[in-house]
Protein backbone atom coordinates (compact mmCIF):
# COMPACT_ATOMS: atom_id res chain seq x y z
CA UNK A 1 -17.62 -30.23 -17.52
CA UNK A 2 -21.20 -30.03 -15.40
CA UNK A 3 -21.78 -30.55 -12.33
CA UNK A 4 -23.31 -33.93 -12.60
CA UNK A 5 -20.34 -34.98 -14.80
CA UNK A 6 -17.57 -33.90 -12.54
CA UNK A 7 -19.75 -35.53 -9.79
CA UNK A 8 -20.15 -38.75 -11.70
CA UNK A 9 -16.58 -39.01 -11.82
CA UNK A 10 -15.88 -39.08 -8.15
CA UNK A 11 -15.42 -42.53 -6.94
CA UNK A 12 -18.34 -44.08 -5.40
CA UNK A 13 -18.97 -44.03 -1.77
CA UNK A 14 -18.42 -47.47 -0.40
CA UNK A 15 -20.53 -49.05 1.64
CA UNK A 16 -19.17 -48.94 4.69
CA UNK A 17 -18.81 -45.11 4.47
CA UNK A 18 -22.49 -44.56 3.71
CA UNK A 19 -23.67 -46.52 6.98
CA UNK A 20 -21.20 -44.10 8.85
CA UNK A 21 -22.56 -41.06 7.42
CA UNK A 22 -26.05 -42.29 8.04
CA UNK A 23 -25.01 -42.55 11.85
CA UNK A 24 -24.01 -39.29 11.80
CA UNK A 25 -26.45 -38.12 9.72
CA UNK A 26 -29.14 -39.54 12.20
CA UNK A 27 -27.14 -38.16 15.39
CA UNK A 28 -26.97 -34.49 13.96
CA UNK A 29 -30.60 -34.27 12.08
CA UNK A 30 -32.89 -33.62 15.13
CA UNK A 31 -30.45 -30.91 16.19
CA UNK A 32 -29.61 -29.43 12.77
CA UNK A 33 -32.96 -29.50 12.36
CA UNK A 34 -33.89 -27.05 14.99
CA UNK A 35 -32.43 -24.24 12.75
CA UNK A 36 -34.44 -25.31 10.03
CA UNK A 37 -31.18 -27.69 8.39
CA UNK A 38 -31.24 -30.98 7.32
CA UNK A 39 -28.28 -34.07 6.36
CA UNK A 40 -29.77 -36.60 3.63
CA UNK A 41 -28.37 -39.21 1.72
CA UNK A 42 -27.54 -37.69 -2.12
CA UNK A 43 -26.85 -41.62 -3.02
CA UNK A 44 -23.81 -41.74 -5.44
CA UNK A 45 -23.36 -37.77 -4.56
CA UNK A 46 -22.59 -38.86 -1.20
CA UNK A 47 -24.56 -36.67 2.01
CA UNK A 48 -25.40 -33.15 1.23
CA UNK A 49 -26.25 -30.78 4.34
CA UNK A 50 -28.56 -27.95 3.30
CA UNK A 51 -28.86 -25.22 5.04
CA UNK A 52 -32.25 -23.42 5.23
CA UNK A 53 -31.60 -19.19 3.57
CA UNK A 54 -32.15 -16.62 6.40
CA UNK A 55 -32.11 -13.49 4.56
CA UNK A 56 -33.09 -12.16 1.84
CA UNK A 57 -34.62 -15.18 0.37
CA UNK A 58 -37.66 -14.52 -1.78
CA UNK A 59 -39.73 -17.67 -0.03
CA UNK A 60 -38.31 -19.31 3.01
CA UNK A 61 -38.30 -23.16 1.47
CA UNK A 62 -34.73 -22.30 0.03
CA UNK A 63 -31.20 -23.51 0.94
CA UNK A 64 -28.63 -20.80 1.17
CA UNK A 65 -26.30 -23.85 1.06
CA UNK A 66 -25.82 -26.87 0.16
CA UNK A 67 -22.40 -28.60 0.67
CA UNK A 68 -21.74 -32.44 -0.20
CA UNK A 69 -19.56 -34.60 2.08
CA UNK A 70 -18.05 -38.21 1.14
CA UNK A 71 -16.63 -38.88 4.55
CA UNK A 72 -18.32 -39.61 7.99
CA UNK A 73 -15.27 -37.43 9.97
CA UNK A 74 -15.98 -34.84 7.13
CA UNK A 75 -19.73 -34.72 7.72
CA UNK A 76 -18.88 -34.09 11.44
CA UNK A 77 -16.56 -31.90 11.64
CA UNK A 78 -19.16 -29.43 9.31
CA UNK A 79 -21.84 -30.36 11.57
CA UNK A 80 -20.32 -29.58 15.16
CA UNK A 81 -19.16 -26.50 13.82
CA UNK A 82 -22.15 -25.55 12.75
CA UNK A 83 -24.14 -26.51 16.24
CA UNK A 84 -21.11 -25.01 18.49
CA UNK A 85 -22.14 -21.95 15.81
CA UNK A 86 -25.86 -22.26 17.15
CA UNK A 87 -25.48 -23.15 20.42
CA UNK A 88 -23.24 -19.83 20.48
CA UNK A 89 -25.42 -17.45 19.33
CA UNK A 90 -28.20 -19.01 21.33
CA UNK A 91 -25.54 -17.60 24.13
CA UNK A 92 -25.54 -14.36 23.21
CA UNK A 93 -28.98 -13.99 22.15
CA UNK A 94 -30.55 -11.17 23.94
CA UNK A 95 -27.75 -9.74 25.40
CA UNK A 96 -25.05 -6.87 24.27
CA UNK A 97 -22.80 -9.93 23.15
CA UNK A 98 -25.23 -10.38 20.68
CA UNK A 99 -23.55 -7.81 18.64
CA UNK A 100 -20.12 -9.45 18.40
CA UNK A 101 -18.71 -11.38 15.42
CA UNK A 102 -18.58 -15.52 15.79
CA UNK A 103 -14.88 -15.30 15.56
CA UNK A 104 -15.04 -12.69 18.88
CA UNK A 105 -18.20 -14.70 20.35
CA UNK A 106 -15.73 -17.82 20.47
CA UNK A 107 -13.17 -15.66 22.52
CA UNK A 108 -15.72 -14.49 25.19
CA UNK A 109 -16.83 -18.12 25.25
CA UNK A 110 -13.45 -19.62 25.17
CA UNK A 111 -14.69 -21.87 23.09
CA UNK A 112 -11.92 -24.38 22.14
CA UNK A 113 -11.46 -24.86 26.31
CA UNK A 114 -15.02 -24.68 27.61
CA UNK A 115 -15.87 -27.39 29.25
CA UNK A 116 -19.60 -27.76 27.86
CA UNK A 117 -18.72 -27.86 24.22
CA UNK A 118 -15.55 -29.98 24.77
CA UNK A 119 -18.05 -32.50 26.31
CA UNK A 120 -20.45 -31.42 23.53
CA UNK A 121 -18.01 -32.61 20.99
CA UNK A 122 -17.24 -35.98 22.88
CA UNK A 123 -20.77 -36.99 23.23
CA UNK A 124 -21.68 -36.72 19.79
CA UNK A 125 -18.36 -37.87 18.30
CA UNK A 126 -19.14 -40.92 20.69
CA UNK A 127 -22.48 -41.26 19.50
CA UNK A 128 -21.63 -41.22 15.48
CA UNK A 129 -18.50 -43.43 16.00
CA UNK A 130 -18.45 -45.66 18.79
């Protein structure tokens, strides 16, 4: 089976579900898009979230990924990840940190009890869902 045949066999987003992706879709985009990332609708694929290649891409209009979401909270969750990720590095950026692995950057950060991205998080989960 292909990919647009195992695709084609997913149930079809409802309605409902693509107006709440949209939301979040139009929340995340003029951040995401900063790094050169974009959400857009894939109609009956659902949202796909491509991700502009860094390295070692032979032009610099490819996406190193591409990963398709059928659920609003799904499409979030991959997207505040992937600003705390930014906003991170952004952190460390010109500094010795800058040589640390994410994993030990969210340590040094304390991440998952900072105040800014806990606020982060709430602002934009209240912004996609309220």
């Amino acid at each position: 089976m292909n990919v647009i045949e195992m695709l084609s066999s997913l149930p079809a987003m409802t309605e409902e579900e693509r107006k709440k992706c949209q939301r979040v879709a139009d929340v995340f985009n003029p951040i995401v898009e900063q790094e050169g990332n974009c959400v857009a609708d894939a109609g009956r694929f659902g949202f796909v979230y491509l991700e502009l290649c860094r390295e070692d891409c032979p032009n610099n209009f490819a996406f190193d990924w591409n990963h398709l979401y059928f659920t609003a909270e799904d499409l979030f969750d991959e997207l505040i990840n992937d600003v705390v990720n930014w906003k991170i590095h952004q952190m460390a950026r010109d500094t010795p940190l800058v040589k640390l692995e994410l994993d030990e950057l969210y340590e040094v950060f304390n991440v998952n009890e900072n105040e800014e991205f806990i606020n982060l998080r709430t602002e934009l989960f209240e912004k996609c869902f309220s």
